[in-house]
PDB file of N, CA and C in Angstrom:
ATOM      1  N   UNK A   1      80.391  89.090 105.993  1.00  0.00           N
ATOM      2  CA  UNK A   1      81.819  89.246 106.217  1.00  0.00           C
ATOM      3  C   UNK A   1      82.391  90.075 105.084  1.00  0.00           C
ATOM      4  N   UNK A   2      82.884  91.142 105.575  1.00  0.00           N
ATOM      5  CA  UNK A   2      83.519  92.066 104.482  1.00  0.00           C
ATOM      6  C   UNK A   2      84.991  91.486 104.015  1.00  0.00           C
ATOM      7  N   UNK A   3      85.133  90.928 103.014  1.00  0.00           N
ATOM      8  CA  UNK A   3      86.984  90.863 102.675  1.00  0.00           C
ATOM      9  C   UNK A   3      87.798  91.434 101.609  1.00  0.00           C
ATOM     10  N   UNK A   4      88.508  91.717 101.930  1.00  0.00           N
ATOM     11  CA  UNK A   4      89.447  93.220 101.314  1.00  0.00           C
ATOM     12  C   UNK A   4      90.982  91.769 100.541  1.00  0.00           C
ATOM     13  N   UNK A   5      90.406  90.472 100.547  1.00  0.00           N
ATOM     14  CA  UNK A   5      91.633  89.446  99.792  1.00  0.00           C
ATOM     15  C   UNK A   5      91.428  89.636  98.671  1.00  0.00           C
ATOM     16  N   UNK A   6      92.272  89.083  97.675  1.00  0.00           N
ATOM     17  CA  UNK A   6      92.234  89.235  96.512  1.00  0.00           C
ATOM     18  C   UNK A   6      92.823  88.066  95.685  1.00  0.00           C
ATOM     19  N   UNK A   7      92.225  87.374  94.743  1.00  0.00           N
ATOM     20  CA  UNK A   7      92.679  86.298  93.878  1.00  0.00           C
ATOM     21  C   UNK A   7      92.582  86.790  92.492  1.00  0.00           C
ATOM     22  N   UNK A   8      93.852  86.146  92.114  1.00  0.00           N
ATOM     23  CA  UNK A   8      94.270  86.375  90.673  1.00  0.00           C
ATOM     24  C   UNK A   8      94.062  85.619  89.720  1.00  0.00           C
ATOM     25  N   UNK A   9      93.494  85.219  88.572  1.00  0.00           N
ATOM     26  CA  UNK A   9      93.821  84.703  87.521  1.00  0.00           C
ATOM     27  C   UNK A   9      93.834  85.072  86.389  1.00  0.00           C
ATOM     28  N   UNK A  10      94.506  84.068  85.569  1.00  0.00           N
ATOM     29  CA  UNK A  10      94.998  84.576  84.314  1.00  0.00           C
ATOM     30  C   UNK A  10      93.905  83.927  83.692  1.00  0.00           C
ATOM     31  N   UNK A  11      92.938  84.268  82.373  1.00  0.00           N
ATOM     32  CA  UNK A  11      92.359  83.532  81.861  1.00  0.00           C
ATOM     33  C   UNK A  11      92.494  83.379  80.090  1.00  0.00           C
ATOM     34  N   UNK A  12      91.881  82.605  79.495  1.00  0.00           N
ATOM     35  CA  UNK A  12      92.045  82.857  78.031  1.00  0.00           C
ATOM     36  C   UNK A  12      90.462  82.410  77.875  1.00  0.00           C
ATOM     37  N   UNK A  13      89.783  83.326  77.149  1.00  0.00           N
ATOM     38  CA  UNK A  13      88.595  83.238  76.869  1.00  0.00           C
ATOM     39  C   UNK A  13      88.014  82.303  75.661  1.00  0.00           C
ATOM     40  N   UNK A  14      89.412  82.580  74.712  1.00  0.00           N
ATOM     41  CA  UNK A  14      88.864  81.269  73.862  1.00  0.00           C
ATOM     42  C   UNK A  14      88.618  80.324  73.741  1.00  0.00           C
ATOM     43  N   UNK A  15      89.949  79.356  74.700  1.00  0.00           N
ATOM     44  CA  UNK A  15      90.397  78.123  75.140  1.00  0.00           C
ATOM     45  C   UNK A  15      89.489  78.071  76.340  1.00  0.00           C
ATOM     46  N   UNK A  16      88.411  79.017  77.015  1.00  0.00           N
ATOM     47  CA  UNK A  16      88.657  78.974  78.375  1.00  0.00           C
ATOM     48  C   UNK A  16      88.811  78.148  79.408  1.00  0.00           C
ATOM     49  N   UNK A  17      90.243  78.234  79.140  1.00  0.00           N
ATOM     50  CA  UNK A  17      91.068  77.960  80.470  1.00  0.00           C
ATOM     51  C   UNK A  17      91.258  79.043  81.442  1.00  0.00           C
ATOM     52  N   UNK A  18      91.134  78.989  82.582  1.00  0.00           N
ATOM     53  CA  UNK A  18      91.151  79.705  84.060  1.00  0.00           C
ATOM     54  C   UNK A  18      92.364  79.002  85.029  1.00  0.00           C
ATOM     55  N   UNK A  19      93.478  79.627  85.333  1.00  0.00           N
ATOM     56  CA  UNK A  19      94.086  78.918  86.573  1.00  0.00           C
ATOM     57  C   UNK A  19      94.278  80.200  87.035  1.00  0.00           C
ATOM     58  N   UNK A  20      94.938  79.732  88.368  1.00  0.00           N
ATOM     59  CA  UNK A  20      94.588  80.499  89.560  1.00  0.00           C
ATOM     60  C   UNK A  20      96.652  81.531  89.339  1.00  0.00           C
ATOM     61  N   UNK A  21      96.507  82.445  89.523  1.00  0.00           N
ATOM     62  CA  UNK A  21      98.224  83.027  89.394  1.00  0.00           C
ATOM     63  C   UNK A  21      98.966  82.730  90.917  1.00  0.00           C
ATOM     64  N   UNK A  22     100.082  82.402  90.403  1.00  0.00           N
ATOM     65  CA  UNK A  22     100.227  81.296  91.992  1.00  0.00           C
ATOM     66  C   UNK A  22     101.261  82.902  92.718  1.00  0.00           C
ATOM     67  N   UNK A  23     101.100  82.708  94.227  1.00  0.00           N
ATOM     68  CA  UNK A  23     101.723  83.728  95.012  1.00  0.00           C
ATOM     69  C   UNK A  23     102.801  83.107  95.531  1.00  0.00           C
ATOM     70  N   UNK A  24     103.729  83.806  95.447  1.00  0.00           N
ATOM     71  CA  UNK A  24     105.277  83.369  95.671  1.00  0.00           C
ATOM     72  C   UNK A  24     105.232  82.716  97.378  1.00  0.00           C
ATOM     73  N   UNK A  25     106.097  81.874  97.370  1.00  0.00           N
ATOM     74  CA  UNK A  25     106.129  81.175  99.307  1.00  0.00           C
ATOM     75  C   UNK A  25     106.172  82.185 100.356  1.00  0.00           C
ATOM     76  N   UNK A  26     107.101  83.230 100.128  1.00  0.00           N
ATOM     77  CA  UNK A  26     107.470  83.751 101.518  1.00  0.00           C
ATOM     78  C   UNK A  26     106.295  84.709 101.213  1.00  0.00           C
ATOM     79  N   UNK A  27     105.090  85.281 100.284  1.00  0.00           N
ATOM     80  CA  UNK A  27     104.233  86.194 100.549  1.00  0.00           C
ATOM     81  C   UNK A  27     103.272  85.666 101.688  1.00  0.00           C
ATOM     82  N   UNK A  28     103.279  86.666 102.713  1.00  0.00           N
ATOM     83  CA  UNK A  28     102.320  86.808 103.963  1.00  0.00           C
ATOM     84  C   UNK A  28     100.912  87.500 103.706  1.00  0.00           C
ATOM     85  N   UNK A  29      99.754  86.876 104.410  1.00  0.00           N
ATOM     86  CA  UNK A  29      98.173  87.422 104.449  1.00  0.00           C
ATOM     87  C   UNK A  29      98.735  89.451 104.659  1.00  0.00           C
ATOM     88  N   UNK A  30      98.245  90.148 104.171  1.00  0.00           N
ATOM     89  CA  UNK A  30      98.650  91.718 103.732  1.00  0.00           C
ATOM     90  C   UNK A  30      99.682  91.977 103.493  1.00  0.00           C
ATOM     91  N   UNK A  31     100.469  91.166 102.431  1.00  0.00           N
ATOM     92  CA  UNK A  31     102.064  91.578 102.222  1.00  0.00           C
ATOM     93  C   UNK A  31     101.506  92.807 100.791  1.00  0.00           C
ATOM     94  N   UNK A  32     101.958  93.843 100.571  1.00  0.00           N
ATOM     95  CA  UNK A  32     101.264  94.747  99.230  1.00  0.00           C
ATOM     96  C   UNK A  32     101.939  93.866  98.363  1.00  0.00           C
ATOM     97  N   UNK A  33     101.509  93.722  96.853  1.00  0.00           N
ATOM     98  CA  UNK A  33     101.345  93.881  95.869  1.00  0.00           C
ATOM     99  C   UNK A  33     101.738  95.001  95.042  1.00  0.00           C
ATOM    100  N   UNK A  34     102.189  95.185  94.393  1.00  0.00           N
ATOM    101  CA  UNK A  34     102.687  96.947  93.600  1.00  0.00           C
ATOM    102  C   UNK A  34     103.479  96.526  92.478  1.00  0.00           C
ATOM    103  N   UNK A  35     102.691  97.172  91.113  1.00  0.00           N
ATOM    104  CA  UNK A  35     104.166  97.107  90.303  1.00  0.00           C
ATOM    105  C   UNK A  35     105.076  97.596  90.640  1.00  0.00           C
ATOM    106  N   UNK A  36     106.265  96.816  89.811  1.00  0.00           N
ATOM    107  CA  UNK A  36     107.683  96.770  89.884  1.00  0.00           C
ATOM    108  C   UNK A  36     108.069  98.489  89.943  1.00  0.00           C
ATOM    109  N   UNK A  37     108.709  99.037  90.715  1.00  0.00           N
ATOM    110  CA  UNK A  37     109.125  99.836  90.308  1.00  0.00           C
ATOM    111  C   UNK A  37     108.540 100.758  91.416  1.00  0.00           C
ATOM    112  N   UNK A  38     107.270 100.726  92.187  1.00  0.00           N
ATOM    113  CA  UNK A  38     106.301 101.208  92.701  1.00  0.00           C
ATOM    114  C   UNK A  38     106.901 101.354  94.375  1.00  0.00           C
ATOM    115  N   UNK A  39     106.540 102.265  95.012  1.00  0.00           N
ATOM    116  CA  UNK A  39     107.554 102.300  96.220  1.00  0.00           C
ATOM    117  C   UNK A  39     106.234 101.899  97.588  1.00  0.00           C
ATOM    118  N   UNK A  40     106.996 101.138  98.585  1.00  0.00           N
ATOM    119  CA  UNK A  40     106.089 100.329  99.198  1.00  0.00           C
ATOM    120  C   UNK A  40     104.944 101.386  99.945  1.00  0.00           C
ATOM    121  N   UNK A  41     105.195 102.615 100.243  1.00  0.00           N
ATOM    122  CA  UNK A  41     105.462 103.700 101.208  1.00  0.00           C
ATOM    123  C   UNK A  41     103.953 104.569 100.212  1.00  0.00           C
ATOM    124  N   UNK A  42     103.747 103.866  98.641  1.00  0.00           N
ATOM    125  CA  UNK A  42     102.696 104.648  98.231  1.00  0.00           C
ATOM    126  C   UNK A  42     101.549 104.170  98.696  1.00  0.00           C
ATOM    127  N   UNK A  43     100.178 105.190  99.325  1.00  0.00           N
ATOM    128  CA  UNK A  43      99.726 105.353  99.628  1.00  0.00           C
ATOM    129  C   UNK A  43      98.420 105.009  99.018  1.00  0.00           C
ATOM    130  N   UNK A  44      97.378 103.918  99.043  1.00  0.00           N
ATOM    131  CA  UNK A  44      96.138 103.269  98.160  1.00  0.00           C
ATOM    132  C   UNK A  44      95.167 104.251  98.448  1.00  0.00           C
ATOM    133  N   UNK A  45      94.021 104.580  97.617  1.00  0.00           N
ATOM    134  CA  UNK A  45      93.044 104.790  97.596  1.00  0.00           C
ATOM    135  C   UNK A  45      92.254 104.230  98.774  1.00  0.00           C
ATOM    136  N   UNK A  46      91.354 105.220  99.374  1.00  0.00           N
ATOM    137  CA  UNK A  46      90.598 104.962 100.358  1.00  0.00           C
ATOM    138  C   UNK A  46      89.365 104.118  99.598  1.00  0.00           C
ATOM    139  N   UNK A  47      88.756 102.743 100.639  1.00  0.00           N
ATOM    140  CA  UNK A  47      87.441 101.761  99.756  1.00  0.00           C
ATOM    141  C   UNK A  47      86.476 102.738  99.172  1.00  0.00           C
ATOM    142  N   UNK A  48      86.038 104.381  99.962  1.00  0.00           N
ATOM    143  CA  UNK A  48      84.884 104.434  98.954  1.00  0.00           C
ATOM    144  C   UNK A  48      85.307 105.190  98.157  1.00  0.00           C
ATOM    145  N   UNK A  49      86.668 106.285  98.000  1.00  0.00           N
ATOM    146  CA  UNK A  49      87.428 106.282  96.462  1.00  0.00           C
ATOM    147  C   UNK A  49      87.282 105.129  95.341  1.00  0.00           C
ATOM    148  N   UNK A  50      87.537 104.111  95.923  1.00  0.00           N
ATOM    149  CA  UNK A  50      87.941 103.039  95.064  1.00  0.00           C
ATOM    150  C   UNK A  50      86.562 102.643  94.175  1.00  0.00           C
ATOM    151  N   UNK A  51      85.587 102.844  95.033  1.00  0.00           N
ATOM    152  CA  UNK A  51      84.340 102.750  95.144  1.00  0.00           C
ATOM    153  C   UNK A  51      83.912 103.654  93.997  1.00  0.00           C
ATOM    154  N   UNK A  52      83.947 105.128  94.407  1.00  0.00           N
ATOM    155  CA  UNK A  52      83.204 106.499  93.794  1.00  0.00           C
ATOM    156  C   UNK A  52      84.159 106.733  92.435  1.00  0.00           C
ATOM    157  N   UNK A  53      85.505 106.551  92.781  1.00  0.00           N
ATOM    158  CA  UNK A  53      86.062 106.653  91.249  1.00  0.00           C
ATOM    159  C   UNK A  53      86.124 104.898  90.375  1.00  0.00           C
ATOM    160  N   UNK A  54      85.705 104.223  90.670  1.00  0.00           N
ATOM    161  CA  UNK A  54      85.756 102.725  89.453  1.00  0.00           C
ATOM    162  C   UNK A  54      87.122 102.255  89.811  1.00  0.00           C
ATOM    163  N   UNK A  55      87.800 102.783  90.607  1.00  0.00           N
ATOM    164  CA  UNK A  55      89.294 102.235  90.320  1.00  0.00           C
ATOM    165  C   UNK A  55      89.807 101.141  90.182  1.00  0.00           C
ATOM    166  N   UNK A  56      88.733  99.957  90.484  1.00  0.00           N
ATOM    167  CA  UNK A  56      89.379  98.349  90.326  1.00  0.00           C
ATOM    168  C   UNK A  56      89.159  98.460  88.705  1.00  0.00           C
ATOM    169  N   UNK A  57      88.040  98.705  87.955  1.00  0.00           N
ATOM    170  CA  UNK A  57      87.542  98.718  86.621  1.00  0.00           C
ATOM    171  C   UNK A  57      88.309  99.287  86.084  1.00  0.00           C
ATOM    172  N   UNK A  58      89.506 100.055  86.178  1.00  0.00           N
ATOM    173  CA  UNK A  58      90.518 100.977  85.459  1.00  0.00           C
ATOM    174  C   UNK A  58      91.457  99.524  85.298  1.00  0.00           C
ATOM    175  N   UNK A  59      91.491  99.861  86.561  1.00  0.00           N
ATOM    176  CA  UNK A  59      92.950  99.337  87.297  1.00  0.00           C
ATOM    177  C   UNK A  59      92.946  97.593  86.168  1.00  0.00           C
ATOM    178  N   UNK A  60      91.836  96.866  86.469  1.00  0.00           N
ATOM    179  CA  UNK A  60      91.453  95.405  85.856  1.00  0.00           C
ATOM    180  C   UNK A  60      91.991  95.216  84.017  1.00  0.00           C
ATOM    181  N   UNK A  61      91.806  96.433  83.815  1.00  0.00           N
ATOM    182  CA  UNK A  61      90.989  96.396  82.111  1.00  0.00           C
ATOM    183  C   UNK A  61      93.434  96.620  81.846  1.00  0.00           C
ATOM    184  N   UNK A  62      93.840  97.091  82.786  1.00  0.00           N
ATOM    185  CA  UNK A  62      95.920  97.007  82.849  1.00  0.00           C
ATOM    186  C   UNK A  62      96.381  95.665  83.185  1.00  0.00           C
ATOM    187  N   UNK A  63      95.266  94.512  83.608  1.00  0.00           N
ATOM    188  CA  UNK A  63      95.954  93.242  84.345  1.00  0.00           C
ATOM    189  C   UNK A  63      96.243  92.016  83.178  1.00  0.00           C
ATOM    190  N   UNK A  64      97.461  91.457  82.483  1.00  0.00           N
ATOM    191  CA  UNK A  64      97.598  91.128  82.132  1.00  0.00           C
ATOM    192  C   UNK A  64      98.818  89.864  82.396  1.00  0.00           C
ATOM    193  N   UNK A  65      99.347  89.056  81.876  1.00  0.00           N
ATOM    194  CA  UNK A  65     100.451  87.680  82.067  1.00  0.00           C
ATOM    195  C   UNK A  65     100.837  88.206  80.797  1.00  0.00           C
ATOM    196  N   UNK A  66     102.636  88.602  80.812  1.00  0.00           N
ATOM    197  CA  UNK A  66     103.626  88.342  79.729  1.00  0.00           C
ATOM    198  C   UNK A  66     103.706  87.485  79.281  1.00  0.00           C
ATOM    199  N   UNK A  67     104.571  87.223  78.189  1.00  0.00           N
ATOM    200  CA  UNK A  67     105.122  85.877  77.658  1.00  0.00           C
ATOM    201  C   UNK A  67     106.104  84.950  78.440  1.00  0.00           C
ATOM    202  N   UNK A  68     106.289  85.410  79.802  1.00  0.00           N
ATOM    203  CA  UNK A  68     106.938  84.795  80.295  1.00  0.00           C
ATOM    204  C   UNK A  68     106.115  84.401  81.270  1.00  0.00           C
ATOM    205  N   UNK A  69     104.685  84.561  81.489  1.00  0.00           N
ATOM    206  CA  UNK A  69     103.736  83.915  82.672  1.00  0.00           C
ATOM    207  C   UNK A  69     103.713  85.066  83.555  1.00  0.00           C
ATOM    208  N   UNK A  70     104.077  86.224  84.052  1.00  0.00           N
ATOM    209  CA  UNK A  70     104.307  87.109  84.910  1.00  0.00           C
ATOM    210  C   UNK A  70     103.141  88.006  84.921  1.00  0.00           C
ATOM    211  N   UNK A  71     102.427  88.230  86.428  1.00  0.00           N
ATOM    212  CA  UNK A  71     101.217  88.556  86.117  1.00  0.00           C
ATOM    213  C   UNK A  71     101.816  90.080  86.077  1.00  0.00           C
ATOM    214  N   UNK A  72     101.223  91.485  85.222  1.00  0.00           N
ATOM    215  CA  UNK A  72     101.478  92.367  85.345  1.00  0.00           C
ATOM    216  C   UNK A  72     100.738  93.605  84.663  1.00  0.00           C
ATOM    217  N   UNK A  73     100.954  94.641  85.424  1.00  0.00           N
ATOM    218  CA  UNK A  73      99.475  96.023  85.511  1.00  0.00           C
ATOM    219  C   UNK A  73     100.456  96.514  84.561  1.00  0.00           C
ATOM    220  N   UNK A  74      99.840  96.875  83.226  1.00  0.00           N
ATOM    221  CA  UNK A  74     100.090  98.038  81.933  1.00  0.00           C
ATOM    222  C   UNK A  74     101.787  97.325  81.718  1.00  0.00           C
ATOM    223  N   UNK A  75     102.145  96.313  81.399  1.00  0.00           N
ATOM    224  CA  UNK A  75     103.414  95.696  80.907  1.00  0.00           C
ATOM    225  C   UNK A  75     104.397  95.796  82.208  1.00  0.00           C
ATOM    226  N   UNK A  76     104.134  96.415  83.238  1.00  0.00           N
ATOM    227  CA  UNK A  76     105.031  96.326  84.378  1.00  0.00           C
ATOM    228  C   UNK A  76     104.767  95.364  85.259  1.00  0.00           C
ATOM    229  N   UNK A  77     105.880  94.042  85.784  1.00  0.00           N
ATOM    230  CA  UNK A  77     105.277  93.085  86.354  1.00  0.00           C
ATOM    231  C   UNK A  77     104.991  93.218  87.714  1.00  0.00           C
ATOM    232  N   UNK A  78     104.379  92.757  88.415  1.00  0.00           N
ATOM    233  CA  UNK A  78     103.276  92.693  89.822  1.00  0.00           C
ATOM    234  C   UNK A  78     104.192  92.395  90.348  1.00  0.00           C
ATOM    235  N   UNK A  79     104.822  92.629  92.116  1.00  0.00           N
ATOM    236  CA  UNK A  79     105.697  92.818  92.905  1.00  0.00           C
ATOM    237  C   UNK A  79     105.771  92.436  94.086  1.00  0.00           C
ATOM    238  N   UNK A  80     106.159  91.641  95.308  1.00  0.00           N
ATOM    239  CA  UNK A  80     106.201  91.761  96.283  1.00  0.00           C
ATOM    240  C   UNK A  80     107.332  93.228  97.031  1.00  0.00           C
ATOM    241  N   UNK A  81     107.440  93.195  97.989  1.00  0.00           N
ATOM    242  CA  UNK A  81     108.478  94.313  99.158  1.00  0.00           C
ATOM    243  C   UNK A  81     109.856  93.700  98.541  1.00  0.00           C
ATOM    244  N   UNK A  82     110.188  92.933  98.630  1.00  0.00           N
ATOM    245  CA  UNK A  82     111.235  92.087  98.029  1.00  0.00           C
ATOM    246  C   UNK A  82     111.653  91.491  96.740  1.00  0.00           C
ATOM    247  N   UNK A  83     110.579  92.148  95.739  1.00  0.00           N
ATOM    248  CA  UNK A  83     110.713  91.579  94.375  1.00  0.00           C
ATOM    249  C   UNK A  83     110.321  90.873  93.697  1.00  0.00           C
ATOM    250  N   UNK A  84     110.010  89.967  94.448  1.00  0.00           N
ATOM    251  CA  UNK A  84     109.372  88.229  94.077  1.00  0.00           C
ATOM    252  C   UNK A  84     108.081  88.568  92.826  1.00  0.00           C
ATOM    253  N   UNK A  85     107.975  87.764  91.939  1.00  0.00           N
ATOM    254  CA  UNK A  85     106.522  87.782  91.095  1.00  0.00           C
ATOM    255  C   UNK A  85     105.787  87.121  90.852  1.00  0.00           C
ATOM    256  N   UNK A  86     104.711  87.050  90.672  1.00  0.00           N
ATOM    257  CA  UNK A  86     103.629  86.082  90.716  1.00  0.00           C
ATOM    258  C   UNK A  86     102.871  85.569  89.303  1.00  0.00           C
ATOM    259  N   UNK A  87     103.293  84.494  89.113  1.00  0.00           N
ATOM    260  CA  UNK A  87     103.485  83.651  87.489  1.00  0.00           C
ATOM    261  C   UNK A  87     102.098  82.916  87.691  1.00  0.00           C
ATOM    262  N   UNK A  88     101.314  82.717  86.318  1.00  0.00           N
ATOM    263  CA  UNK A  88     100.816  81.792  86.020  1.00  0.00           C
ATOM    264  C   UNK A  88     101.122  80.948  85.824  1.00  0.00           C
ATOM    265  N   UNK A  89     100.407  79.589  85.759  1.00  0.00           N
ATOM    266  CA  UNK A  89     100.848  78.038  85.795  1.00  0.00           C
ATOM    267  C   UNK A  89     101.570  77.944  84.103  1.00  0.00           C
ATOM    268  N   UNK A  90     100.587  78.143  83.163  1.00  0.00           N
ATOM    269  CA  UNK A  90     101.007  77.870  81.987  1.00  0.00           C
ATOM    270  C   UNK A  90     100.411  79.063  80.925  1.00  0.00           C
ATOM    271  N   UNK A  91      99.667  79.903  81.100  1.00  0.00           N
ATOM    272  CA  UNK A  91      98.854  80.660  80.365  1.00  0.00           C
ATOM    273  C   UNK A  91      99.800  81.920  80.301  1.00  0.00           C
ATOM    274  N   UNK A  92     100.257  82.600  78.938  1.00  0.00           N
ATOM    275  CA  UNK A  92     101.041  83.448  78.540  1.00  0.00           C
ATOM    276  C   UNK A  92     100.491  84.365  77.742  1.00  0.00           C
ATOM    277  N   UNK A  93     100.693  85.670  78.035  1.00  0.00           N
ATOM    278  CA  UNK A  93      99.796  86.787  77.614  1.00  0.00           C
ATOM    279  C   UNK A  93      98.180  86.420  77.181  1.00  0.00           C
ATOM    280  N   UNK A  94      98.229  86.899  78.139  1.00  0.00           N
ATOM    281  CA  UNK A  94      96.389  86.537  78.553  1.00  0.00           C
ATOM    282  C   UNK A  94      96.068  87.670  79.548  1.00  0.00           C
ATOM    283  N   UNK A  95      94.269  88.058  79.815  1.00  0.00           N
ATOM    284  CA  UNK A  95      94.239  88.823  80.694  1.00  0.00           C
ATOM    285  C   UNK A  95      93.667  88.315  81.712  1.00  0.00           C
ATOM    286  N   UNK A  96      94.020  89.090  83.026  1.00  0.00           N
ATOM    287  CA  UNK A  96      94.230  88.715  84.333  1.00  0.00           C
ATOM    288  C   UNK A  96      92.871  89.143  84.842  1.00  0.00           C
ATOM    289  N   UNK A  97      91.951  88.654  85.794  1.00  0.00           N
ATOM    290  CA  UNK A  97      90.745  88.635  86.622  1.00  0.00           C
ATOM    291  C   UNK A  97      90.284  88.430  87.899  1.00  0.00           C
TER     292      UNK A  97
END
């Protein structure tokens, strides 16, 4: 079974602690994801782009939780169509996996 889902967590390697980054209520199974700021209408990389250029391995090494729990790519926080963001339970600037 091929699946194109995706789970988030925030981890801290020292402590390691792992929880899961919780997804806001009204997000639906393929609602996008996009930093803040990011317009819904942009256009993803095709799988074997994603594939032939590393792009999750770029993309991974930007995933981080602010000090406020907010999971987010290069200091910009992670997004639903509507705004909403997706917080860790308790783990604050830490990187995301």
């Amino acid at each position: 079974v091929t699946s194109h889902g995706m789970v988030l967590c925030a981890k801290n390697p020292e402590t390691k602690v792992v929880e899961l980054v919780g997804v806001p209520e009204s997000c639906k199974i393929g609602d996008r994801v996009l930093p803040e700021g990011v317009l819904a209408s942009w256009k993803p990389f095709s799988p074997a782009a994603v594939k032939e250029l590393k792009v999750w391995e770029d993309v991974a090494k930007g995933l981080r939780t602010d000090g406020g729990r907010v999971a987010c790519f290069s200091g910009t926080p992670l997004v639903t169509a509507s705004g909403e963001k997706f917080l860790a339970p308790t783990l604050s600037e830490v990187e995301i996996g």
